[in-house]
C-alpha atoms as a PDB file:
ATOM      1  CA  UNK A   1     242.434  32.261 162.477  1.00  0.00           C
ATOM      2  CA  UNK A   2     244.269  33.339 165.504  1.00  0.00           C
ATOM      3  CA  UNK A   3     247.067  36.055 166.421  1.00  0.00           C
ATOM      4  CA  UNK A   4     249.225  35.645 169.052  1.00  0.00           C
ATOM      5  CA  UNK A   5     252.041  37.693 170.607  1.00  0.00           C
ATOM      6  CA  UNK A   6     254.992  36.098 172.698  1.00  0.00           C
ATOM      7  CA  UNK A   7     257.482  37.976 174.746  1.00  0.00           C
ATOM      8  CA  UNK A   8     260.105  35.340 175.170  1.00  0.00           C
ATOM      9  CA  UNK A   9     262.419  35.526 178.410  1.00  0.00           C
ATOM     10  CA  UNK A  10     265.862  37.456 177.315  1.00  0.00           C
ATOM     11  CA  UNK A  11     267.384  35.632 179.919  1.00  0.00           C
ATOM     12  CA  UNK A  12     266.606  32.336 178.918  1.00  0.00           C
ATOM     13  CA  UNK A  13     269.639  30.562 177.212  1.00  0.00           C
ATOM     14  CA  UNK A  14     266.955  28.779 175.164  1.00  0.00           C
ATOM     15  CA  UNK A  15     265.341  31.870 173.983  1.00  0.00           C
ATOM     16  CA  UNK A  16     268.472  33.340 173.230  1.00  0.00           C
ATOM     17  CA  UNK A  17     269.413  30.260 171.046  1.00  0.00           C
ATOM     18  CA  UNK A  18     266.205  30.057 169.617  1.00  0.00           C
ATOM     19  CA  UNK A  19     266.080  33.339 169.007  1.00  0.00           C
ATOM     20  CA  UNK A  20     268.905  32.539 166.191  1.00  0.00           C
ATOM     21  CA  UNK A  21     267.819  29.977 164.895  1.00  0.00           C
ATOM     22  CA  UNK A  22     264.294  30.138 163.832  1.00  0.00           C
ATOM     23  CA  UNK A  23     263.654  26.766 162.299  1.00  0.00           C
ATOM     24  CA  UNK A  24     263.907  25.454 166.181  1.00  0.00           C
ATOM     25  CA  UNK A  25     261.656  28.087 167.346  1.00  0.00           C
ATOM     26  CA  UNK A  26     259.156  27.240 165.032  1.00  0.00           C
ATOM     27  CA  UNK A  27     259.412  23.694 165.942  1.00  0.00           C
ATOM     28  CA  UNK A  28     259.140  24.671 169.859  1.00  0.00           C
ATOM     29  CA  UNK A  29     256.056  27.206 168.797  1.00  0.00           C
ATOM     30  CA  UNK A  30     254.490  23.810 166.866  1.00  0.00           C
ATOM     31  CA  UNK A  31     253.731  22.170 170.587  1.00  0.00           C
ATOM     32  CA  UNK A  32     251.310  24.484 171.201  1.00  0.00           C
ATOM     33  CA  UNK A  33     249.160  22.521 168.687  1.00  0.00           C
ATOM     34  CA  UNK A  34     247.615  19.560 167.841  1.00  0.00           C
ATOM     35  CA  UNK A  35     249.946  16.485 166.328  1.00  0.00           C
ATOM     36  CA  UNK A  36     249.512  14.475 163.647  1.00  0.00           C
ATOM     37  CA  UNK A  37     247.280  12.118 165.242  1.00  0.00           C
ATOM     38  CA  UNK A  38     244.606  14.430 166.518  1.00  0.00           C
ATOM     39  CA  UNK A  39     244.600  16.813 162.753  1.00  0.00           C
ATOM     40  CA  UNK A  40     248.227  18.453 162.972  1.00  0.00           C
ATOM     41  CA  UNK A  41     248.689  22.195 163.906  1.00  0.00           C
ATOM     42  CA  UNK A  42     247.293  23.974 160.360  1.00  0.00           C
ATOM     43  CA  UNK A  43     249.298  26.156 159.157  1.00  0.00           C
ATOM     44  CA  UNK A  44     251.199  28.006 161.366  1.00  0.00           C
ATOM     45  CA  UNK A  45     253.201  31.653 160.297  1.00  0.00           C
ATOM     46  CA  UNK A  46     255.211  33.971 163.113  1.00  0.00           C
ATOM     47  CA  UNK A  47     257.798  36.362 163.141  1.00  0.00           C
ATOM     48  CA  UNK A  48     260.349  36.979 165.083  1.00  0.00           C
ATOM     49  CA  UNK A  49     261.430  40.248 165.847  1.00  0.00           C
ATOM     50  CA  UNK A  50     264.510  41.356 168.469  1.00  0.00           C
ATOM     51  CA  UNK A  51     264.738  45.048 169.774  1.00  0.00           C
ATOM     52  CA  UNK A  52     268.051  45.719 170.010  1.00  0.00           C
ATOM     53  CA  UNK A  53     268.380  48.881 172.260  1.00  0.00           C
ATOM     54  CA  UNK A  54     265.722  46.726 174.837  1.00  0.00           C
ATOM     55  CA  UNK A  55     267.111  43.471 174.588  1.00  0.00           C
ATOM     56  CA  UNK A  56     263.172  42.365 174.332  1.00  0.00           C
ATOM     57  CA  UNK A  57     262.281  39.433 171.855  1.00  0.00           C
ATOM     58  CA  UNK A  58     258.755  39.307 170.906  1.00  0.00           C
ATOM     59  CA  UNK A  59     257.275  36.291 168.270  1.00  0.00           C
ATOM     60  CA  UNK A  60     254.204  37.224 166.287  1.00  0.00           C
ATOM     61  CA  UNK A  61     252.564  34.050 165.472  1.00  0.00           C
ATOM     62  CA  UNK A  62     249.425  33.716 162.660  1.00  0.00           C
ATOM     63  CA  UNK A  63     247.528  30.130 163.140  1.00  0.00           C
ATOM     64  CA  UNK A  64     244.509  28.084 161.776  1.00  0.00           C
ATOM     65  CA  UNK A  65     244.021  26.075 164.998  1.00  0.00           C
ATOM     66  CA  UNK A  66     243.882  27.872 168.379  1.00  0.00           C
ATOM     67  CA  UNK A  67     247.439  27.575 170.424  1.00  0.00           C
ATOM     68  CA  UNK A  68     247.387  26.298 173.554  1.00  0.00           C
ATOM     69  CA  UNK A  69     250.910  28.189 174.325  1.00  0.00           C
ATOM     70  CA  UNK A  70     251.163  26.661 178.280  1.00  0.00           C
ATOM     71  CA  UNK A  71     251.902  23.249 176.500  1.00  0.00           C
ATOM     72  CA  UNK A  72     255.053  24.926 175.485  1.00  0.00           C
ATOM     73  CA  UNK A  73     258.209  23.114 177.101  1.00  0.00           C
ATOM     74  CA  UNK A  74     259.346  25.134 180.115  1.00  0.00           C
ATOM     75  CA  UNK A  75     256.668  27.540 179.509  1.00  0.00           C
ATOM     76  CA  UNK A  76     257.130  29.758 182.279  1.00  0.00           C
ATOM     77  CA  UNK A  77     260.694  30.179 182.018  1.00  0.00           C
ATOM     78  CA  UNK A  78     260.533  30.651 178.189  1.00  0.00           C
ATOM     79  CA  UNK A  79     257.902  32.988 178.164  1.00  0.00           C
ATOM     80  CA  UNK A  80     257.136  36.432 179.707  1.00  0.00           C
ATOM     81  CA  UNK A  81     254.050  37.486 178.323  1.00  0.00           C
ATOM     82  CA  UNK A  82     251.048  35.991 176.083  1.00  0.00           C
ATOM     83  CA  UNK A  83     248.474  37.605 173.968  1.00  0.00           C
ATOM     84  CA  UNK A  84     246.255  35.641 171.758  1.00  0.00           C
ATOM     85  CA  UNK A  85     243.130  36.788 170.136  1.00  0.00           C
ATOM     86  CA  UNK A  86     240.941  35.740 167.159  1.00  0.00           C
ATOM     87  CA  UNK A  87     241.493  37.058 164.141  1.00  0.00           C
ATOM     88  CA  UNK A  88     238.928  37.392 161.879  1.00  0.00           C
ATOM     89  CA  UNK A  89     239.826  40.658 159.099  1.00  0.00           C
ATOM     90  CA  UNK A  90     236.844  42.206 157.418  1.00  0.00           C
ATOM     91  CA  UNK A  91     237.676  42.341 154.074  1.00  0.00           C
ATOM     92  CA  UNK A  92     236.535  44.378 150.987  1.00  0.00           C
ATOM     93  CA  UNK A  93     237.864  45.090 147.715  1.00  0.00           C
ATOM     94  CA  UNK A  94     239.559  49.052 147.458  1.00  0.00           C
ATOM     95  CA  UNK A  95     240.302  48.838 151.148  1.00  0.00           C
ATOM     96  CA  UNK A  96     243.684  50.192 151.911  1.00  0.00           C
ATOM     97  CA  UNK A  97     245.700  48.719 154.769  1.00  0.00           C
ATOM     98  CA  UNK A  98     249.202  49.039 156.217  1.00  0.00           C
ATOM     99  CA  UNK A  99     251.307  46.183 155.899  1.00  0.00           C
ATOM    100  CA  UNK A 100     254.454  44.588 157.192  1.00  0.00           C
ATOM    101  CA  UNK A 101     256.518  41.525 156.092  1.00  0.00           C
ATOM    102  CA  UNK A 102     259.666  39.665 156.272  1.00  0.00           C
ATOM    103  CA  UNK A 103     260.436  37.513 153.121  1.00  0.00           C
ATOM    104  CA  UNK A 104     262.574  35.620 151.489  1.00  0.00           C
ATOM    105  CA  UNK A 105     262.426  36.528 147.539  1.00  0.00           C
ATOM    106  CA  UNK A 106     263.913  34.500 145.740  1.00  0.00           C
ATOM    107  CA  UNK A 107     264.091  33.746 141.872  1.00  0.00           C
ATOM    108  CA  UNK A 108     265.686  30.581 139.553  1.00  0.00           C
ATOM    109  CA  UNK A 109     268.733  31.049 138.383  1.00  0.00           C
ATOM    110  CA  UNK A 110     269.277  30.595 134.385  1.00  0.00           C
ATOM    111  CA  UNK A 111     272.851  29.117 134.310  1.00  0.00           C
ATOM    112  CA  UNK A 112     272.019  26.941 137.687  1.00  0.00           C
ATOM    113  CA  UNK A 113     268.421  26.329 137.621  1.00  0.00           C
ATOM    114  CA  UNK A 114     268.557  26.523 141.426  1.00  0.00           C
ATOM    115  CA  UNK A 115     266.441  29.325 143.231  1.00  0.00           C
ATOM    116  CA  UNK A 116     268.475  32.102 144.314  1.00  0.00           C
ATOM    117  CA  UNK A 117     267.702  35.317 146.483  1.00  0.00           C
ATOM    118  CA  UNK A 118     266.697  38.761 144.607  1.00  0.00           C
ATOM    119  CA  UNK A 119     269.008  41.102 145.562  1.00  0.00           C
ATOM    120  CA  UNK A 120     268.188  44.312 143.900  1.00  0.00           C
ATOM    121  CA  UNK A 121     265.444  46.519 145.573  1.00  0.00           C
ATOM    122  CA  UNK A 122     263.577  47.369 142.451  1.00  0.00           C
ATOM    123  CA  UNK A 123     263.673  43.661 141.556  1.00  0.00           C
ATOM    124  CA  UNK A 124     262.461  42.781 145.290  1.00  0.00           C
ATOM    125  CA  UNK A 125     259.724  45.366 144.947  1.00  0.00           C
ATOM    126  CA  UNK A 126     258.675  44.197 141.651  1.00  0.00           C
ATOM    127  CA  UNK A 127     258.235  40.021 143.360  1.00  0.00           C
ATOM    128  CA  UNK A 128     256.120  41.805 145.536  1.00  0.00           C
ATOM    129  CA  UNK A 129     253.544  43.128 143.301  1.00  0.00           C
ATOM    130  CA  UNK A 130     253.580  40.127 141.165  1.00  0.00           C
ATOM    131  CA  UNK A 131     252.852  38.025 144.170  1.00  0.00           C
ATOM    132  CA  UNK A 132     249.855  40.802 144.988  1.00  0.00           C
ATOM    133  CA  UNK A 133     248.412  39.637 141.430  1.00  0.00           C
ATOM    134  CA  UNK A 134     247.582  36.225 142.385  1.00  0.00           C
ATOM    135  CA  UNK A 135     247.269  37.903 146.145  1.00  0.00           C
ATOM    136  CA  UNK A 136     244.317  39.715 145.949  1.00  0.00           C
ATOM    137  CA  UNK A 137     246.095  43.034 146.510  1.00  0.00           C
ATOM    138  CA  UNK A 138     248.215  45.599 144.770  1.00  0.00           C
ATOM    139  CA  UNK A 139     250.920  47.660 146.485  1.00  0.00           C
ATOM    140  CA  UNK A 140     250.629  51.433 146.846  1.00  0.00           C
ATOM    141  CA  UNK A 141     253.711  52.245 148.746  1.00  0.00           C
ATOM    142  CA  UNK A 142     256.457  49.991 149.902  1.00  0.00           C
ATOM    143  CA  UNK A 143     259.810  50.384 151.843  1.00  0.00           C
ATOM    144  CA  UNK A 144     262.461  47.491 151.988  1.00  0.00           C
ATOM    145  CA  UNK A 145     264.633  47.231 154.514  1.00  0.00           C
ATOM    146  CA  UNK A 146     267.592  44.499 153.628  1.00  0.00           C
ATOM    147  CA  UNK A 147     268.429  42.422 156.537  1.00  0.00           C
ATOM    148  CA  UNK A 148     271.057  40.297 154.980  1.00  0.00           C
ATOM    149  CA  UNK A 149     271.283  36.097 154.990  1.00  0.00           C
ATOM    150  CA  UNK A 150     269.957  34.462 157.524  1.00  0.00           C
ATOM    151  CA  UNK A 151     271.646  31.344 158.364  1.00  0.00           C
ATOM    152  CA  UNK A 152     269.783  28.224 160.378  1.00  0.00           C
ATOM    153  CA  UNK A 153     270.502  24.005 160.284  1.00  0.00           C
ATOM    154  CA  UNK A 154     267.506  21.795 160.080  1.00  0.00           C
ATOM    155  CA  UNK A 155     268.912  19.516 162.256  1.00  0.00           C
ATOM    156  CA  UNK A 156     271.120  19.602 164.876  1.00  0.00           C
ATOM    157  CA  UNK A 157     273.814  17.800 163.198  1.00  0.00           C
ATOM    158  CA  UNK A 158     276.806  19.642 161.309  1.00  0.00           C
ATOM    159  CA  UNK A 159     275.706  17.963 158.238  1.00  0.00           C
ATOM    160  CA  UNK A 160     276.645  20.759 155.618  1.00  0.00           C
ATOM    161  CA  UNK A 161     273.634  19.912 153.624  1.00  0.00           C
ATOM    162  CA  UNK A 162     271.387  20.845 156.207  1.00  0.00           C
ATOM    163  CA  UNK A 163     272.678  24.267 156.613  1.00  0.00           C
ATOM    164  CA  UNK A 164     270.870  26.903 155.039  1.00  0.00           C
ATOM    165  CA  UNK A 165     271.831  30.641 154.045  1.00  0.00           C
ATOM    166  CA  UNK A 166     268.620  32.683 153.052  1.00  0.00           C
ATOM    167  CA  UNK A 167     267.890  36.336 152.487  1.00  0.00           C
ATOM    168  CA  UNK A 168     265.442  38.239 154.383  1.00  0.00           C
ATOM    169  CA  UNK A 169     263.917  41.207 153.501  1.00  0.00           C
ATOM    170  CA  UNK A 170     261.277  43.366 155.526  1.00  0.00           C
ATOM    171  CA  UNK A 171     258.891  45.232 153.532  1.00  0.00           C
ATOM    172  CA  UNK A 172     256.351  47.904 155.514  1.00  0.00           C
ATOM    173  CA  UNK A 173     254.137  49.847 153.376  1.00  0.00           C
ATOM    174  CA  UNK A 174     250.414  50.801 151.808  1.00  0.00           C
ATOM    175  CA  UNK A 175     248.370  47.908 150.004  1.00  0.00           C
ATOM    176  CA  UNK A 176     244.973  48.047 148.636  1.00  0.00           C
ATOM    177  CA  UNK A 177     243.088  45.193 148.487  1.00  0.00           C
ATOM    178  CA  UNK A 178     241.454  43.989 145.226  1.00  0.00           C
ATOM    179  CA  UNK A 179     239.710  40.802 145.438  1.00  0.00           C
ATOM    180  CA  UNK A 180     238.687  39.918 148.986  1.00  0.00           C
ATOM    181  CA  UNK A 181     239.125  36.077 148.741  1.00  0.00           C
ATOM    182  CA  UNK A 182     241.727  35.758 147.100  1.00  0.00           C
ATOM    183  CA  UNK A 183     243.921  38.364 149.950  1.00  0.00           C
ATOM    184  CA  UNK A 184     241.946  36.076 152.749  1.00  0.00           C
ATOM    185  CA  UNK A 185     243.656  33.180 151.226  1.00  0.00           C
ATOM    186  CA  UNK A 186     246.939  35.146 151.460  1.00  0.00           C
ATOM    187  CA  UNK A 187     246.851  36.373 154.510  1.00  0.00           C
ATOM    188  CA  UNK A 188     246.680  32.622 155.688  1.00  0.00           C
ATOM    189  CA  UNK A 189     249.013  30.897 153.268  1.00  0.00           C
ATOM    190  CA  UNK A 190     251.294  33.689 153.826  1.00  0.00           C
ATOM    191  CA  UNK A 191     254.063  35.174 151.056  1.00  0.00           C
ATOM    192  CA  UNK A 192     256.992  33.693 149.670  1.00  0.00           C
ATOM    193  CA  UNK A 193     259.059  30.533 150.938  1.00  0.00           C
ATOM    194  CA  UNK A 194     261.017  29.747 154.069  1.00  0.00           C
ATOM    195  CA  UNK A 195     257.743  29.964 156.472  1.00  0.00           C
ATOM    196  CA  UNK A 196     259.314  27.218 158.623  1.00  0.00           C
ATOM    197  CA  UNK A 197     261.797  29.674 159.515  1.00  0.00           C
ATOM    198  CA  UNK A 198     260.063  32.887 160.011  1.00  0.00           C
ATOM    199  CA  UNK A 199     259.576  34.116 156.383  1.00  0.00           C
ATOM    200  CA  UNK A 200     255.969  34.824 154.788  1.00  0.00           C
ATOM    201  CA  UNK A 201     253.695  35.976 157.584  1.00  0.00           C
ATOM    202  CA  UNK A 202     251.826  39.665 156.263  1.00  0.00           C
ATOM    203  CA  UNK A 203     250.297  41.233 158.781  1.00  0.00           C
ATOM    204  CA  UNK A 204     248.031  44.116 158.322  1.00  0.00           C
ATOM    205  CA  UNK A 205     245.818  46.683 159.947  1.00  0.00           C
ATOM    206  CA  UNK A 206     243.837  49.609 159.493  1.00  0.00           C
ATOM    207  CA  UNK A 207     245.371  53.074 157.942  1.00  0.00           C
ATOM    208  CA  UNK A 208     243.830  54.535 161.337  1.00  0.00           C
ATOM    209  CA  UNK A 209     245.793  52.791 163.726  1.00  0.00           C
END
């Protein structure tokens, strides 16, 4: 796998756009890998995150594939600054790492059937550690930070159905890993739905950083 780190242009109109609506951003972050034709891009997780006393926009971005991010459209006035490395975690069961990750938890309704966003904490915290059953980890300490509905169109039509209101929740916190392939296979799957628009992507690293 490979982690990258964009610093997009705050005074680009398109980052600025892009910047609110995600599900276009992670279309423009897709040309930086392959198509369809020559194996398709892998899967691809990021995170976008906006300082607002700076102004600065950074995108965290978790692939399969190695990006190629100079194939972006209008590269150079998009983008201010590039970091990509490989990232290959060295994992062992009873390690404890620091974590962070937006996410969109979500649960079906009863009376609809439809899936709807979890809005109490404890109930929040609680999808967490279920999904660190089946993840490989458990959770030792977690804060949540609620950062309301984010709202994005798939298309660029004004299509109602297209339009799409979904919570997003940041948890940062203590996990300790207990089966090592089963967290490497969730650290590249990622967490939760709505990774096409910025959701799911954990990122970790050592208690000593």
């Amino acid at each position: 796998m490979y982690l990258s780190l964009l610093r997009l242009n705050p005074r680009s109109k398109r980052a600025l756009t892009e910047s609110l609506r995600p599900y276009e951003l992670h279309r423009s972050l897709l040309k930086a890998f392959p198509d369809k034709a020559d194996g398709g891009p892998g899967r691809v997780l990021f995170r976008l995150d906006m300082n607002e006393q700076t102004g600065g926009i950074s995108v965290l971005i978790q692939s399969e594939k190695k990006p190629f991010w100079t194939n972006l459209n209008g590269y150079t006035e998009f983008v201010t600054e590039c970091k990509c490395k490989e990232f290959k975690p060295a994992l062992a069961p009873g390690q404890v790492l620091r974590f962070r990750l937006r996410a969109n938890p979500t649960k079906r309704s009863k009376s609809t059937g439809k899936r709807e966003g979890i809005l109490k904490t404890e109930e929040q915290v609680e999808w967490l550690r279920k999904k660190g059953m089946n993840g490989g980890f458990e959770v030792c300490e977690v804060f949540t930070v609620d950062e309301g509905f984010a709202k994005d169109k798939m298309t660029d039509t004004d299509n109602a159905g297209h339009h799409t209101n979904m919570l997003s929740v940041r948890f940062d916190g203590l996990l300790r890993v207990t089966d090592s392939d089963a967290f490497q296979s969730t650290l590249r799957d990622g967490i939760g739905s709505a990774k096409g628009f910025g959701f799911g992507l954990l990122s970790v690293a050592s208690v000593k950083e």
